[in-house]
C-alpha atoms as a PDB file:
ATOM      1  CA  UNK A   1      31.607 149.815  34.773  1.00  0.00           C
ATOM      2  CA  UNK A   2      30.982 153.354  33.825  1.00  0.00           C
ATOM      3  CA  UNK A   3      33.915 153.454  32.145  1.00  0.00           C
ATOM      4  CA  UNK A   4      33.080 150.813  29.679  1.00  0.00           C
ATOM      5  CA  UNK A   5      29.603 152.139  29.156  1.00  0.00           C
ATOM      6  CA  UNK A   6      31.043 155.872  28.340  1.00  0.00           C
ATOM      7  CA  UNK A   7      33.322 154.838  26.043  1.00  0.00           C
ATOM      8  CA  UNK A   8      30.800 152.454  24.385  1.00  0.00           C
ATOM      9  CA  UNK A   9      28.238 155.006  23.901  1.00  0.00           C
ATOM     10  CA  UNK A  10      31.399 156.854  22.162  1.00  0.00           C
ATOM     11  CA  UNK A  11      32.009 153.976  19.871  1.00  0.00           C
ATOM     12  CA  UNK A  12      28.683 153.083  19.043  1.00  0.00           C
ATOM     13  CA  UNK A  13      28.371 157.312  17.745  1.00  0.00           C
ATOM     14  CA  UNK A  14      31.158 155.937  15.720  1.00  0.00           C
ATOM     15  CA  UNK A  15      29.554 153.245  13.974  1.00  0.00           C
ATOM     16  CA  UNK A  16      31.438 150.915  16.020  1.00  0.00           C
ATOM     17  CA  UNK A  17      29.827 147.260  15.727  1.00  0.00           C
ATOM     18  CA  UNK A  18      32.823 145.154  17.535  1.00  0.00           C
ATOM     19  CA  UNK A  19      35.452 145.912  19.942  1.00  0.00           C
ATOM     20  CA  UNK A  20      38.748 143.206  19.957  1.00  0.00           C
ATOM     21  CA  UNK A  21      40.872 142.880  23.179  1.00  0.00           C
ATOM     22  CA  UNK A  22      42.500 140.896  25.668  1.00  0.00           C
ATOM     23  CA  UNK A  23      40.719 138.110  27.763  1.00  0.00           C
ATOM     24  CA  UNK A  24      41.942 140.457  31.038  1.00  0.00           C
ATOM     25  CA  UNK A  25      38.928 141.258  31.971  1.00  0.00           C
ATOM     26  CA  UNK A  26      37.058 140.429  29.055  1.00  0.00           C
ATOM     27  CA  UNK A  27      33.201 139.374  30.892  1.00  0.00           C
ATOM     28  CA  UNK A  28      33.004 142.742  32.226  1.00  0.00           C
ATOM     29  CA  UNK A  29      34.169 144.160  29.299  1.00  0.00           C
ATOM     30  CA  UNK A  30      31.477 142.144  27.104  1.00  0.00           C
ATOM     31  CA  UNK A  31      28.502 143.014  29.476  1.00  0.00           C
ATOM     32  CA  UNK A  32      29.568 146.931  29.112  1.00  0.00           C
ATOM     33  CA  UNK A  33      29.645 146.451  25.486  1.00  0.00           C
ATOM     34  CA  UNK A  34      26.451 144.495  25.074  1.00  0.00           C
ATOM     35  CA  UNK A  35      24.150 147.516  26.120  1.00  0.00           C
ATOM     36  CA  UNK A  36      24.661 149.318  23.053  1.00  0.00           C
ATOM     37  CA  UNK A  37      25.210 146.348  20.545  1.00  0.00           C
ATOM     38  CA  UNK A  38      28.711 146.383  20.224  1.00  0.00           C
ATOM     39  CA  UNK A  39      30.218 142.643  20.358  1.00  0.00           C
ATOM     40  CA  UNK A  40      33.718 142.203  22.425  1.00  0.00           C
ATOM     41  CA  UNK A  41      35.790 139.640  20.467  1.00  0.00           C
ATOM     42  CA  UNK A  42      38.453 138.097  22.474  1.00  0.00           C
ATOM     43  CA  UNK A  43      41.973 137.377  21.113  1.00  0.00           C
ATOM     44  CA  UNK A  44      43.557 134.223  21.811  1.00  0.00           C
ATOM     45  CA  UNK A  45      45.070 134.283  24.970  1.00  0.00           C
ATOM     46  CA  UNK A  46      47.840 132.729  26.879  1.00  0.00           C
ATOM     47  CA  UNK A  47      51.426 132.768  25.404  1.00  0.00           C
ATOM     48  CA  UNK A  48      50.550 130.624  22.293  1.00  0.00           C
ATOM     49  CA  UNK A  49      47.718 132.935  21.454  1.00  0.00           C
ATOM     50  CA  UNK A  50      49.596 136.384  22.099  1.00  0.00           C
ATOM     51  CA  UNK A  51      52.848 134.500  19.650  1.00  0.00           C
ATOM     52  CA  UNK A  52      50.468 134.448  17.409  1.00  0.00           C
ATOM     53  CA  UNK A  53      48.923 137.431  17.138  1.00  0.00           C
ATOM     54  CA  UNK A  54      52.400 139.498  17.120  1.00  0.00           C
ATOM     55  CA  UNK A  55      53.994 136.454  14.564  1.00  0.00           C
ATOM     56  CA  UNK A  56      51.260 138.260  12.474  1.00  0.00           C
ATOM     57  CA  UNK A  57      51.626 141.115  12.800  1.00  0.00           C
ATOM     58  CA  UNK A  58      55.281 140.933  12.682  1.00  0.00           C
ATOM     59  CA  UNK A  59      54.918 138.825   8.774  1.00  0.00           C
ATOM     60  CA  UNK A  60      52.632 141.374   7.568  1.00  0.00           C
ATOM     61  CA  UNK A  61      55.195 144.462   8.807  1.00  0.00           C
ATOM     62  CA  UNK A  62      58.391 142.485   7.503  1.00  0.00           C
ATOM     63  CA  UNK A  63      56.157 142.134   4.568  1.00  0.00           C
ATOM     64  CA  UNK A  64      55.376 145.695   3.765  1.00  0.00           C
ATOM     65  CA  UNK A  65      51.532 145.195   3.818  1.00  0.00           C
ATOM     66  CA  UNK A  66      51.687 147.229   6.851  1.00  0.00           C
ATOM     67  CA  UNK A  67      52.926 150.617   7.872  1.00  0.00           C
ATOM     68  CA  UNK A  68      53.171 153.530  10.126  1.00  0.00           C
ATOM     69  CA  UNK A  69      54.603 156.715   9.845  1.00  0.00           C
ATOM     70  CA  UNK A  70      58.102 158.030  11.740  1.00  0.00           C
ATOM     71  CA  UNK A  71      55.788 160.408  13.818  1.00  0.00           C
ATOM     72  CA  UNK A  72      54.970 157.344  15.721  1.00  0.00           C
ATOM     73  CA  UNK A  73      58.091 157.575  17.910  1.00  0.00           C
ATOM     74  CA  UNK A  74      56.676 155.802  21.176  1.00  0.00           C
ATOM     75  CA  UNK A  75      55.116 153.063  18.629  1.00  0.00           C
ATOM     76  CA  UNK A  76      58.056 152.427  16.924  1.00  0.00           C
ATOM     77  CA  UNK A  77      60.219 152.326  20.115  1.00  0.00           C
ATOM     78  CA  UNK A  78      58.073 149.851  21.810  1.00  0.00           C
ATOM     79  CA  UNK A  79      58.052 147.761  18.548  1.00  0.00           C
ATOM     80  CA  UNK A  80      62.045 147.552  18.891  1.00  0.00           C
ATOM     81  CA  UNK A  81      61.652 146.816  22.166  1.00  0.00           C
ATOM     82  CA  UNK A  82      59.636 143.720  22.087  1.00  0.00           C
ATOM     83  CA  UNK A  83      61.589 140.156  23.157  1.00  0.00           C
ATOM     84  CA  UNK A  84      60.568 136.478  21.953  1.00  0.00           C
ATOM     85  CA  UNK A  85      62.364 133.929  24.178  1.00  0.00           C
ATOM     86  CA  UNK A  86      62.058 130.433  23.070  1.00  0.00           C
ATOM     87  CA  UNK A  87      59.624 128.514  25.636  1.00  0.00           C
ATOM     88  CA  UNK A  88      60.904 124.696  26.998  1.00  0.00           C
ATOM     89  CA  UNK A  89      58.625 122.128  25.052  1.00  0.00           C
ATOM     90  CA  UNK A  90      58.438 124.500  21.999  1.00  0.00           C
ATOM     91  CA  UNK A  91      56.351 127.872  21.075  1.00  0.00           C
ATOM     92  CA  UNK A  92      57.909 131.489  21.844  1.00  0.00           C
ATOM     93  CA  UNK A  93      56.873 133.787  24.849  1.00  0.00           C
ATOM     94  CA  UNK A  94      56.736 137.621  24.045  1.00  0.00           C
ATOM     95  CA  UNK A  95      58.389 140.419  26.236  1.00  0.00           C
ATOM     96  CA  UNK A  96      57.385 143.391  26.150  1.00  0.00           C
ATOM     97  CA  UNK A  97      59.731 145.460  28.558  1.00  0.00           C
ATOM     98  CA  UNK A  98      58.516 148.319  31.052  1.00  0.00           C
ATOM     99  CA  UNK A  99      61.048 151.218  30.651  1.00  0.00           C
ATOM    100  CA  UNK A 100      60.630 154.415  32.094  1.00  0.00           C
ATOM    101  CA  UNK A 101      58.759 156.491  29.902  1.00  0.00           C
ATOM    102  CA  UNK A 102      57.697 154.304  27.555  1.00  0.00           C
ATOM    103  CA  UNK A 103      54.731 152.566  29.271  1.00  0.00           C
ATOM    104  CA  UNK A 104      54.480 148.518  28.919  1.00  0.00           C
ATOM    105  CA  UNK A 105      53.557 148.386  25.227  1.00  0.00           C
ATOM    106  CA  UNK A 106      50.069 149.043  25.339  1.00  0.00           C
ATOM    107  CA  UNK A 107      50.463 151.288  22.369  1.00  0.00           C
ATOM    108  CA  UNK A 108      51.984 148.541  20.525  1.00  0.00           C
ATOM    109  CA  UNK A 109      50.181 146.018  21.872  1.00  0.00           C
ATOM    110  CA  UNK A 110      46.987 147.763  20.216  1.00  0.00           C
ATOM    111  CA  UNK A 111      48.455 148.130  16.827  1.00  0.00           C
ATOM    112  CA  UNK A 112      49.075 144.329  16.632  1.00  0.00           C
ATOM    113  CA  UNK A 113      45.875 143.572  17.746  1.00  0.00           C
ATOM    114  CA  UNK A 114      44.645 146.099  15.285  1.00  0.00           C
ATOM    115  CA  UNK A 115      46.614 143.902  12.705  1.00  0.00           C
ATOM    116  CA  UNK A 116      45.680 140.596  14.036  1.00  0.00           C
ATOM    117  CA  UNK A 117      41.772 141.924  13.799  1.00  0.00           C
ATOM    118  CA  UNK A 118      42.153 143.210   9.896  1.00  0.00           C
ATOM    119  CA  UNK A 119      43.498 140.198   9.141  1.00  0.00           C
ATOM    120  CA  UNK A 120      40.907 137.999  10.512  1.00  0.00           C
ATOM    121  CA  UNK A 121      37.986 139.770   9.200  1.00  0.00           C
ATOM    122  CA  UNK A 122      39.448 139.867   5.639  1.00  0.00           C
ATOM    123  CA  UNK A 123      39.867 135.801   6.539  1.00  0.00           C
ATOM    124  CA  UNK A 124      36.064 135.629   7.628  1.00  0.00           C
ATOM    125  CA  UNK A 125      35.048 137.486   4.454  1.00  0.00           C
ATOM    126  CA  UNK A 126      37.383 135.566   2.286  1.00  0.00           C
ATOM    127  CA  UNK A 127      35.993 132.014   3.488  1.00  0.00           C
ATOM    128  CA  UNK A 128      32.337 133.263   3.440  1.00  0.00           C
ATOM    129  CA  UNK A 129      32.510 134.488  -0.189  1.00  0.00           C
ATOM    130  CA  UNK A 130      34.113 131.573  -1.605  1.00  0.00           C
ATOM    131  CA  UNK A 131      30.970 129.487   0.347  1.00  0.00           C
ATOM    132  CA  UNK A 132      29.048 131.242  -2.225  1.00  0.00           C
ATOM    133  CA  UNK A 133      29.072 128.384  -5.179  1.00  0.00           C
ATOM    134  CA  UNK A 134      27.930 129.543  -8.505  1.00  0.00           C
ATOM    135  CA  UNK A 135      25.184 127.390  -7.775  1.00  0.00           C
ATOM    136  CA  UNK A 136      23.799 129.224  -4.845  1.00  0.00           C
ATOM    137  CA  UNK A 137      24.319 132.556  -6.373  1.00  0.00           C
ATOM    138  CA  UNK A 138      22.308 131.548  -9.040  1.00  0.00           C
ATOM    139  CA  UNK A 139      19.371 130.322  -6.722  1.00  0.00           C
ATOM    140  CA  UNK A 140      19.610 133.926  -5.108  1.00  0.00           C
ATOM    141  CA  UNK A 141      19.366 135.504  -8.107  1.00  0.00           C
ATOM    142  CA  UNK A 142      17.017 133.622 -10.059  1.00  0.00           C
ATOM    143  CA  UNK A 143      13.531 132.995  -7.488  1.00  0.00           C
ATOM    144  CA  UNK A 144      11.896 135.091  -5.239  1.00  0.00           C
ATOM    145  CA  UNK A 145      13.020 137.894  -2.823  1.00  0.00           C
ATOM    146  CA  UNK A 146      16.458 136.753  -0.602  1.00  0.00           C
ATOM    147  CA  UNK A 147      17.019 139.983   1.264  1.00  0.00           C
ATOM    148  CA  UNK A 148      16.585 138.516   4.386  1.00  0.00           C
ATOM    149  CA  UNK A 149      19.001 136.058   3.744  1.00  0.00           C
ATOM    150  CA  UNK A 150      21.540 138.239   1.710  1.00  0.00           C
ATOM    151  CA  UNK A 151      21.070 140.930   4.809  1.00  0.00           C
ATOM    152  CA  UNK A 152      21.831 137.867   7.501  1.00  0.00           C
ATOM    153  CA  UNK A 153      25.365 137.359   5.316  1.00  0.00           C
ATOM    154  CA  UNK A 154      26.159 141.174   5.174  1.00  0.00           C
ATOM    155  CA  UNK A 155      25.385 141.049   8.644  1.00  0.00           C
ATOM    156  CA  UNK A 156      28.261 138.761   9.615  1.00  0.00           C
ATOM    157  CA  UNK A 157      30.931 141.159   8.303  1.00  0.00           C
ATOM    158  CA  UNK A 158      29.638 144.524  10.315  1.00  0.00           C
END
């Protein structure tokens, strides 16, 4: 859509390399994205994958490794807002309640997926660096030119 190529062409000015979201309308979303080299990463969907993604986010918060400041009145208020019913056979389904005024949580909704995206990347970058043995540093370091390869590992964490 022209929407999606717009505000691609705005990230991309950005240095954006990836865009997360929903799977709600995620193909379209991709094939927008994919003009100007920006990947569209999906996050887990149906009501195990959205528990998930605000059990995160909700640990880090209650952990302090995350924060926001009291100007964020509408983020805040849909944060208090939010509902986890227990779901028959096990797992949790979120709520997140339309009032009046305060939208659906789509401003909260992008926070946590904010979260849930920091979080996995750090994961990626954790489990590719400790791939890298002292062995195969070594090898890297010692023969011949590996920039191609070193550039093909950066590459994975743009």
């Amino acid at each position: 859509s022209v929407v999606i190529r717009q505000f691609a062409q705005v990230a991309k000015r950005h240095g954006v390399h990836r865009i997360y979201g929903d799977v709600h309308y995620a193909e379209a979303v991709r094939e927008g994205l994919r003009d100007q080299g920006i990947t569209f990463v999906a996050a887990p969907g149906g009501h195990q994958g959205k528990a998930d993604v605000f059990g995160l986010a909700r640990e880090l918060i209650h952990a302090g490794r995350v924060r926001w400041s009291a100007g964020h009145v509408r983020l805040t208020q849909q944060a208090r807002e939010v509902i986890s019913r227990p779901m028959p056979g096990g797992g949790v389904q979120i709520f997140q309640p339309r009032r009046k005024g305060s939208g659906h949580g789509d401003i909260l909704s992008a926070a946590v997926l904010a979260i849930w995206a920091a979080a996995k990347r750090r994961n990626d970058m954790v489990e590719a660096l400790q791939s890298l043995t002292p062995e195969r540093l070594r090898s890297l370091a010692s023969v011949g030119d590996h920039s191609d390869e070193l550039r093909g590992f950066a590459m994975r964490f743009r």
